[in-house]
PDB file of N, CA and C in Angstrom:
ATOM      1  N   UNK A   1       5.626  17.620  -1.952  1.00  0.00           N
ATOM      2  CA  UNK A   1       6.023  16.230  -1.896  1.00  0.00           C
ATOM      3  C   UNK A   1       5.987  15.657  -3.302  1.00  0.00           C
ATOM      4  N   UNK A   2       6.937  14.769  -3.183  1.00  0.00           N
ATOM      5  CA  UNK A   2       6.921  13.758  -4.834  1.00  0.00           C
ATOM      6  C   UNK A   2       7.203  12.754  -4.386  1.00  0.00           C
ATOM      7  N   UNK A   3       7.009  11.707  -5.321  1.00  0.00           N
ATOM      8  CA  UNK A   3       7.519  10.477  -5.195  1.00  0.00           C
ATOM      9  C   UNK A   3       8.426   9.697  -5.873  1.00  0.00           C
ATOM     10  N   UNK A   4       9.655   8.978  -5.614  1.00  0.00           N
ATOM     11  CA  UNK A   4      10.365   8.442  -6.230  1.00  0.00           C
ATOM     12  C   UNK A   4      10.064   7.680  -7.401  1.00  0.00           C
ATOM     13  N   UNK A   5       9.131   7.129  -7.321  1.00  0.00           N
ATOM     14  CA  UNK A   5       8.383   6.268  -8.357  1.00  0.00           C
ATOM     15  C   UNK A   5       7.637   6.996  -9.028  1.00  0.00           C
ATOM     16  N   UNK A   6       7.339   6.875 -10.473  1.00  0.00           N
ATOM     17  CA  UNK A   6       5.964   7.589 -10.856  1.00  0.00           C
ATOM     18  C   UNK A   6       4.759   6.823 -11.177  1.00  0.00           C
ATOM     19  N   UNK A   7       3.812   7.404 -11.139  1.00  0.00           N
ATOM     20  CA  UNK A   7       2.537   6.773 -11.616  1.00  0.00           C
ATOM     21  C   UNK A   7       2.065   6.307  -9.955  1.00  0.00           C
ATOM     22  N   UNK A   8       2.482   6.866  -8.856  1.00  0.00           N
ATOM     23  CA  UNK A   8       1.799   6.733  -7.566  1.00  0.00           C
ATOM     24  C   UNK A   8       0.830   8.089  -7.306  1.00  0.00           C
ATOM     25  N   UNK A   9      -0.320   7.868  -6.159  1.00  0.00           N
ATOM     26  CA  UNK A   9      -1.026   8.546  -6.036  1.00  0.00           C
ATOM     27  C   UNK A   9      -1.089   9.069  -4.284  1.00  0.00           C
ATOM     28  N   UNK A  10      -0.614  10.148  -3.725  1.00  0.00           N
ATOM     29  CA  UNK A  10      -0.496  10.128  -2.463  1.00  0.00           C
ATOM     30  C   UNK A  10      -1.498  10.676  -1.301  1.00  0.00           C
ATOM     31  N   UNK A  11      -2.008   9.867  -0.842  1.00  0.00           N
ATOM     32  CA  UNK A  11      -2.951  10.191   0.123  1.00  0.00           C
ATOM     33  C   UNK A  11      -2.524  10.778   1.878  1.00  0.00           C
ATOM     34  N   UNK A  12      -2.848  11.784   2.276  1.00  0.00           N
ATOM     35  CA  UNK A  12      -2.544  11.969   3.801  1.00  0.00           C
ATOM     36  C   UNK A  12      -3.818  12.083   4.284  1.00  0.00           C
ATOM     37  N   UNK A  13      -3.074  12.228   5.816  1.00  0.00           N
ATOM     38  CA  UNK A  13      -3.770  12.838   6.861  1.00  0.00           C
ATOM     39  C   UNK A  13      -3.175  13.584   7.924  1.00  0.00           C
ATOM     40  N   UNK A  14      -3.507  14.348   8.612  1.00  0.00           N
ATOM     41  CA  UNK A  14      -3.603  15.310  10.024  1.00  0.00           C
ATOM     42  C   UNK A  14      -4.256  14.950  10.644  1.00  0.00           C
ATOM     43  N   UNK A  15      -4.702  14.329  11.137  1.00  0.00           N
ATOM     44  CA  UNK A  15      -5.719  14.020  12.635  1.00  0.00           C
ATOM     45  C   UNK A  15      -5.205  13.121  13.134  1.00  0.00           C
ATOM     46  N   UNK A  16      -4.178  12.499  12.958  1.00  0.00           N
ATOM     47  CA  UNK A  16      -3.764  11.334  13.736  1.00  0.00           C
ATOM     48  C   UNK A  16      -4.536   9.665  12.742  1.00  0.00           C
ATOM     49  N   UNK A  17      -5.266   9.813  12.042  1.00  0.00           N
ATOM     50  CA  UNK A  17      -5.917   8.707  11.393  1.00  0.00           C
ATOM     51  C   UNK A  17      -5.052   8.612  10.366  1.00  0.00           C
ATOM     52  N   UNK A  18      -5.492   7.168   9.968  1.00  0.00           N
ATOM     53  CA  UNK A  18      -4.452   6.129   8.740  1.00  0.00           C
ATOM     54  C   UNK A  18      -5.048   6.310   7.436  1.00  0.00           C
ATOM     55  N   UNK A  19      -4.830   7.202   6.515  1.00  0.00           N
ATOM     56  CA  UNK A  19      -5.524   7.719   5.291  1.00  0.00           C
ATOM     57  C   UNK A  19      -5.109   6.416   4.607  1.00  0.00           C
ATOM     58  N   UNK A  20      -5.731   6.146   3.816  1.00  0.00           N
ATOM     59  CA  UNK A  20      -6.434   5.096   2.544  1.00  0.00           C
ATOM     60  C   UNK A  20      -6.724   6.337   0.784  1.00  0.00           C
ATOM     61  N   UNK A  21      -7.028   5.526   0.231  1.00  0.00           N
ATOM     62  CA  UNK A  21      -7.471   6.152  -0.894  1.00  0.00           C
ATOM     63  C   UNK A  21      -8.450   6.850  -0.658  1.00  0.00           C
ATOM     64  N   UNK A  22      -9.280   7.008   0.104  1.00  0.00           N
ATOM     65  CA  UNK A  22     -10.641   7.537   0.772  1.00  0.00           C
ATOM     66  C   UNK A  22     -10.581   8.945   1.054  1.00  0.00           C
ATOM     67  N   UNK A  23      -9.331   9.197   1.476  1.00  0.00           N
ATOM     68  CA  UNK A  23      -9.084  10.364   2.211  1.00  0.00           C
ATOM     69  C   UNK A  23      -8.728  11.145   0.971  1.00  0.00           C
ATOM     70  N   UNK A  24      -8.365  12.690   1.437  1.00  0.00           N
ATOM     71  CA  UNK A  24      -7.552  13.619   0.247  1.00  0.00           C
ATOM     72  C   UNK A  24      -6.143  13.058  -0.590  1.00  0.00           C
ATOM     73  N   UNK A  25      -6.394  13.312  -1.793  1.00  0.00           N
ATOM     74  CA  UNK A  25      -4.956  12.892  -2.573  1.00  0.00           C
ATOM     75  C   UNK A  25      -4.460  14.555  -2.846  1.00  0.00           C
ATOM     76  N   UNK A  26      -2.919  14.150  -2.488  1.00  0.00           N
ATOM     77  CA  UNK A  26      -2.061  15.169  -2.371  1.00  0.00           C
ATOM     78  C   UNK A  26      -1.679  15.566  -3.883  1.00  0.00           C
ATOM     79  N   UNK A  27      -1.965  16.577  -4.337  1.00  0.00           N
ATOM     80  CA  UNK A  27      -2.216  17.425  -5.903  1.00  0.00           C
ATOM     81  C   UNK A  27      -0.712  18.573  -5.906  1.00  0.00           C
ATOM     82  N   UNK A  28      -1.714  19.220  -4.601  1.00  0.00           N
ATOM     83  CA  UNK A  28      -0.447  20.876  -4.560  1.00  0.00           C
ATOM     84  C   UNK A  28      -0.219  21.024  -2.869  1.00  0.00           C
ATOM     85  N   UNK A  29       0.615  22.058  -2.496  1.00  0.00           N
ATOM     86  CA  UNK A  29       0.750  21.933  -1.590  1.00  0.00           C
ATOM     87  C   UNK A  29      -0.386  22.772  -0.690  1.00  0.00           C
ATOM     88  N   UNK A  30      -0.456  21.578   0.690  1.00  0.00           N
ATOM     89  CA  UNK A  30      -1.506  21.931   1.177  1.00  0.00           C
ATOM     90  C   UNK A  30      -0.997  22.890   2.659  1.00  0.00           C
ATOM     91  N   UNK A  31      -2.521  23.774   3.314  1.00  0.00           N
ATOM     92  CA  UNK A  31      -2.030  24.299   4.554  1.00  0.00           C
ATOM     93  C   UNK A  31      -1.767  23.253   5.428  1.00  0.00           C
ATOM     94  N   UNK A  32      -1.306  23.251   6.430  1.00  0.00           N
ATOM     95  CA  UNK A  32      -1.120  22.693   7.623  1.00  0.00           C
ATOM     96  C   UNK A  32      -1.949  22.937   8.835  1.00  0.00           C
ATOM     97  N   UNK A  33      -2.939  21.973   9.110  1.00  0.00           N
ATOM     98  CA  UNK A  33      -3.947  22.562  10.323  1.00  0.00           C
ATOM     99  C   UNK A  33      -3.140  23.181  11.925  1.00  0.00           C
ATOM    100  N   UNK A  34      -3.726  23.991  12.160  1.00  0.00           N
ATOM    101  CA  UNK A  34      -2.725  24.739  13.171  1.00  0.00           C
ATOM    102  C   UNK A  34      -3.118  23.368  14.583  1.00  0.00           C
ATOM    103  N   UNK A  35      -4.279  22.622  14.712  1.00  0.00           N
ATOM    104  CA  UNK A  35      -3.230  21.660  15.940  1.00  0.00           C
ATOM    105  C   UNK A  35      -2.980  20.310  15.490  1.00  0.00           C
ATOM    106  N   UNK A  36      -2.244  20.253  13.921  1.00  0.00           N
ATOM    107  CA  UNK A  36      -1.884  18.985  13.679  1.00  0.00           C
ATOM    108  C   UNK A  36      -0.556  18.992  14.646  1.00  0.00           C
ATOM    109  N   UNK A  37      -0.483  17.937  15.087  1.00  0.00           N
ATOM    110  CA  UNK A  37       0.652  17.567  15.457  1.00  0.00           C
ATOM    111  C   UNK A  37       2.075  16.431  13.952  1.00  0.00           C
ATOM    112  N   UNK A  38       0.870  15.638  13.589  1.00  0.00           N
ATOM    113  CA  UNK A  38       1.687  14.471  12.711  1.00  0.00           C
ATOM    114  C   UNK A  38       0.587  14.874  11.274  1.00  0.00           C
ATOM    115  N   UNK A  39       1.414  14.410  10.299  1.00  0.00           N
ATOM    116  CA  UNK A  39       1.227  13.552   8.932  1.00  0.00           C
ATOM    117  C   UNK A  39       1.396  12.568   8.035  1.00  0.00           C
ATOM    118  N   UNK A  40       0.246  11.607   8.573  1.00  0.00           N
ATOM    119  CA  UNK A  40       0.651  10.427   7.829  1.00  0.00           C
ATOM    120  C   UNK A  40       0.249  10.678   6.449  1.00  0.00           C
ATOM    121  N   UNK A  41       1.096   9.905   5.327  1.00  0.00           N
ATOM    122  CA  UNK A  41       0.873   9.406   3.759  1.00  0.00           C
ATOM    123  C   UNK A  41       1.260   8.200   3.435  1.00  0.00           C
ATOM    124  N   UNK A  42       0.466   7.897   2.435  1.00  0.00           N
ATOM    125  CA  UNK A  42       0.524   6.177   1.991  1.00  0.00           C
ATOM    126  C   UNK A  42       0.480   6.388   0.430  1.00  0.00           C
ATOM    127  N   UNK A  43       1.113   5.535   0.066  1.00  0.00           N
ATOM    128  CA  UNK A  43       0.748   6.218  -1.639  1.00  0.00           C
ATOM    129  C   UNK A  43      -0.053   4.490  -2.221  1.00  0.00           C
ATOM    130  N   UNK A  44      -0.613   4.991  -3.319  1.00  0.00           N
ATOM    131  CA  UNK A  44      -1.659   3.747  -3.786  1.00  0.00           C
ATOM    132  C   UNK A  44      -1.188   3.659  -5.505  1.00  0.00           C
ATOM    133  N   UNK A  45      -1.428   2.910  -6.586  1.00  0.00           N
ATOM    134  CA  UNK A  45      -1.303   2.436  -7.584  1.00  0.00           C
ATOM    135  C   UNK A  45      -2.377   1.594  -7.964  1.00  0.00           C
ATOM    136  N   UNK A  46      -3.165   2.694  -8.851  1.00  0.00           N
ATOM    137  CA  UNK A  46      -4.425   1.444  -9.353  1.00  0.00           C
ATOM    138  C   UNK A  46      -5.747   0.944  -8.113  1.00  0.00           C
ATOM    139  N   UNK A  47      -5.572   1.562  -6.967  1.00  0.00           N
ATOM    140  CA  UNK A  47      -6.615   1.577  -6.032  1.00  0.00           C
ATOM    141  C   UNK A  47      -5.741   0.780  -5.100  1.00  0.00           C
ATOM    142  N   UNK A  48      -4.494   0.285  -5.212  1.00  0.00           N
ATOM    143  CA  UNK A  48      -3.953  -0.757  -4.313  1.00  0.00           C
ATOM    144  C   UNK A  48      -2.988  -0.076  -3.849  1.00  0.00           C
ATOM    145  N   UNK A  49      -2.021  -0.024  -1.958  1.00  0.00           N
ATOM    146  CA  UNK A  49      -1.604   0.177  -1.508  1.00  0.00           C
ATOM    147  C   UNK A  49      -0.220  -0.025  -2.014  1.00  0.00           C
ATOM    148  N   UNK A  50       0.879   0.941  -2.048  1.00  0.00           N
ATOM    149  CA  UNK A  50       2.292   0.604  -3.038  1.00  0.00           C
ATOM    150  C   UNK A  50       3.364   1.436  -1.344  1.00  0.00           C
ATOM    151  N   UNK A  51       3.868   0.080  -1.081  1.00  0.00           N
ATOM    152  CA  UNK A  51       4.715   0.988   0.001  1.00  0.00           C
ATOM    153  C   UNK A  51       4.405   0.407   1.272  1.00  0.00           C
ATOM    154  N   UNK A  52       5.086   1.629   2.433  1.00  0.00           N
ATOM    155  CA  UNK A  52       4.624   1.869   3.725  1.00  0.00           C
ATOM    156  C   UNK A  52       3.460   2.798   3.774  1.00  0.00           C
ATOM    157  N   UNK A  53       2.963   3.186   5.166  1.00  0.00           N
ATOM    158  CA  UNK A  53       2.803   4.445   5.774  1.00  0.00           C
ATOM    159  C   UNK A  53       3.510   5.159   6.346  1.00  0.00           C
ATOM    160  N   UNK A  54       3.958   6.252   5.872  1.00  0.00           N
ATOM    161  CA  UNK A  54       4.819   7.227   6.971  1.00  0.00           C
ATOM    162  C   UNK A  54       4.309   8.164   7.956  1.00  0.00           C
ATOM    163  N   UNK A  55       4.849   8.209   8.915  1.00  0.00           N
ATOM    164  CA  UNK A  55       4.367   9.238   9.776  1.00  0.00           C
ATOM    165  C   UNK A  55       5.686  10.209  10.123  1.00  0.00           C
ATOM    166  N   UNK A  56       5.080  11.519   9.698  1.00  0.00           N
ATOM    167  CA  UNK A  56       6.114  12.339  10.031  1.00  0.00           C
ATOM    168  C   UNK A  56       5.959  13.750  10.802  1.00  0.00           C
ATOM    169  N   UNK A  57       6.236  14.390  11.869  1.00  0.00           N
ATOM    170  CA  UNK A  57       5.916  15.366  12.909  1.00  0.00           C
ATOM    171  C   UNK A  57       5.715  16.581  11.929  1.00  0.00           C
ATOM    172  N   UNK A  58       5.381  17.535  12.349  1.00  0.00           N
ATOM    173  CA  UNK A  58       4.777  19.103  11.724  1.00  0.00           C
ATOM    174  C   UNK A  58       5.772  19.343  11.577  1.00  0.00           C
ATOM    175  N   UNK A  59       6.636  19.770  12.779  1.00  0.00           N
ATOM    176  CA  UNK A  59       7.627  20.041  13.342  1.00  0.00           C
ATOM    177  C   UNK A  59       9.330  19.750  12.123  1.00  0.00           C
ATOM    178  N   UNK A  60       9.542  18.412  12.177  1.00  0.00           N
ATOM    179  CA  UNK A  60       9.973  17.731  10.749  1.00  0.00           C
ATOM    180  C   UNK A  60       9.607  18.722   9.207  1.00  0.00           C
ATOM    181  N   UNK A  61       8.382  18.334   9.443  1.00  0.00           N
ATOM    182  CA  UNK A  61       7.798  19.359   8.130  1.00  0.00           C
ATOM    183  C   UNK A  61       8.243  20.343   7.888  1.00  0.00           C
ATOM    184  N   UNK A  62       8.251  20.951   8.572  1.00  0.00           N
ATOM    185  CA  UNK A  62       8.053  22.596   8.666  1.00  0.00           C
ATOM    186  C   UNK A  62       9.976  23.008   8.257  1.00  0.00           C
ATOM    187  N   UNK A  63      10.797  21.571   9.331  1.00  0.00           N
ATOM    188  CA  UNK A  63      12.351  21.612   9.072  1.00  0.00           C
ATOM    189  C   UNK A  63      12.202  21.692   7.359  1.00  0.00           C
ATOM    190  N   UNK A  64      11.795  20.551   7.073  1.00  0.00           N
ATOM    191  CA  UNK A  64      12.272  20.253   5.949  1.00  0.00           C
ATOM    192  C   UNK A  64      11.683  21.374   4.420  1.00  0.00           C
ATOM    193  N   UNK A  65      11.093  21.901   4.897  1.00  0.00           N
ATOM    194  CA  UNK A  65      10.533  23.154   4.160  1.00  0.00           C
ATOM    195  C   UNK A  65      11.098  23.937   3.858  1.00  0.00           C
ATOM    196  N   UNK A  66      11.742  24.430   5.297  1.00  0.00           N
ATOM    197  CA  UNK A  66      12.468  25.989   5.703  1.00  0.00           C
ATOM    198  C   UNK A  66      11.729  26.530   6.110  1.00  0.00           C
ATOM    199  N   UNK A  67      11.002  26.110   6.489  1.00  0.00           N
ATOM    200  CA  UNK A  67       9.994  26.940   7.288  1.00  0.00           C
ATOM    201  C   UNK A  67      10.035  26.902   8.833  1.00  0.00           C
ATOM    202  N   UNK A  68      10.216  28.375   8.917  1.00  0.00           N
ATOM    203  CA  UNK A  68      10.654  28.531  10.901  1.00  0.00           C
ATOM    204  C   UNK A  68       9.052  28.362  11.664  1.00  0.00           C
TER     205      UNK A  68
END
């Protein structure tokens, strides 16, 4: 993942919870827990929220990868 903007910092999650700065920031690419279903990310600037939250299916993911 990247971001259109630079100088953002992107935080997810897999469990179904609303990641914040709190949670893991996205560096490299990560595994995928085998019963995530979704992944939300929010990206932050300076400790402050820049954006939406997205939520996007494994499933999606995995399309947009190439990964069967």
């Amino acid at each position: 993942m990247k971001t259109e903007v630079s100088g953002l910092a992107v935080y997810y999650s897999f469990d179904n919870s609303f990641p914040d700065k709190f949670y893991p920031e996205y560096t490299k690419p990560v595994s995928i827990p085998k019963d995530a279903s979704t992944m939300r990310v929010i990206t932050y600037r300076d400790g402050k929220p820049i954006g939406r939250m997205m939520t996007i299916s494994v499933s999606q993911l995995k399309k947009r990868a190439g990964i069967k």
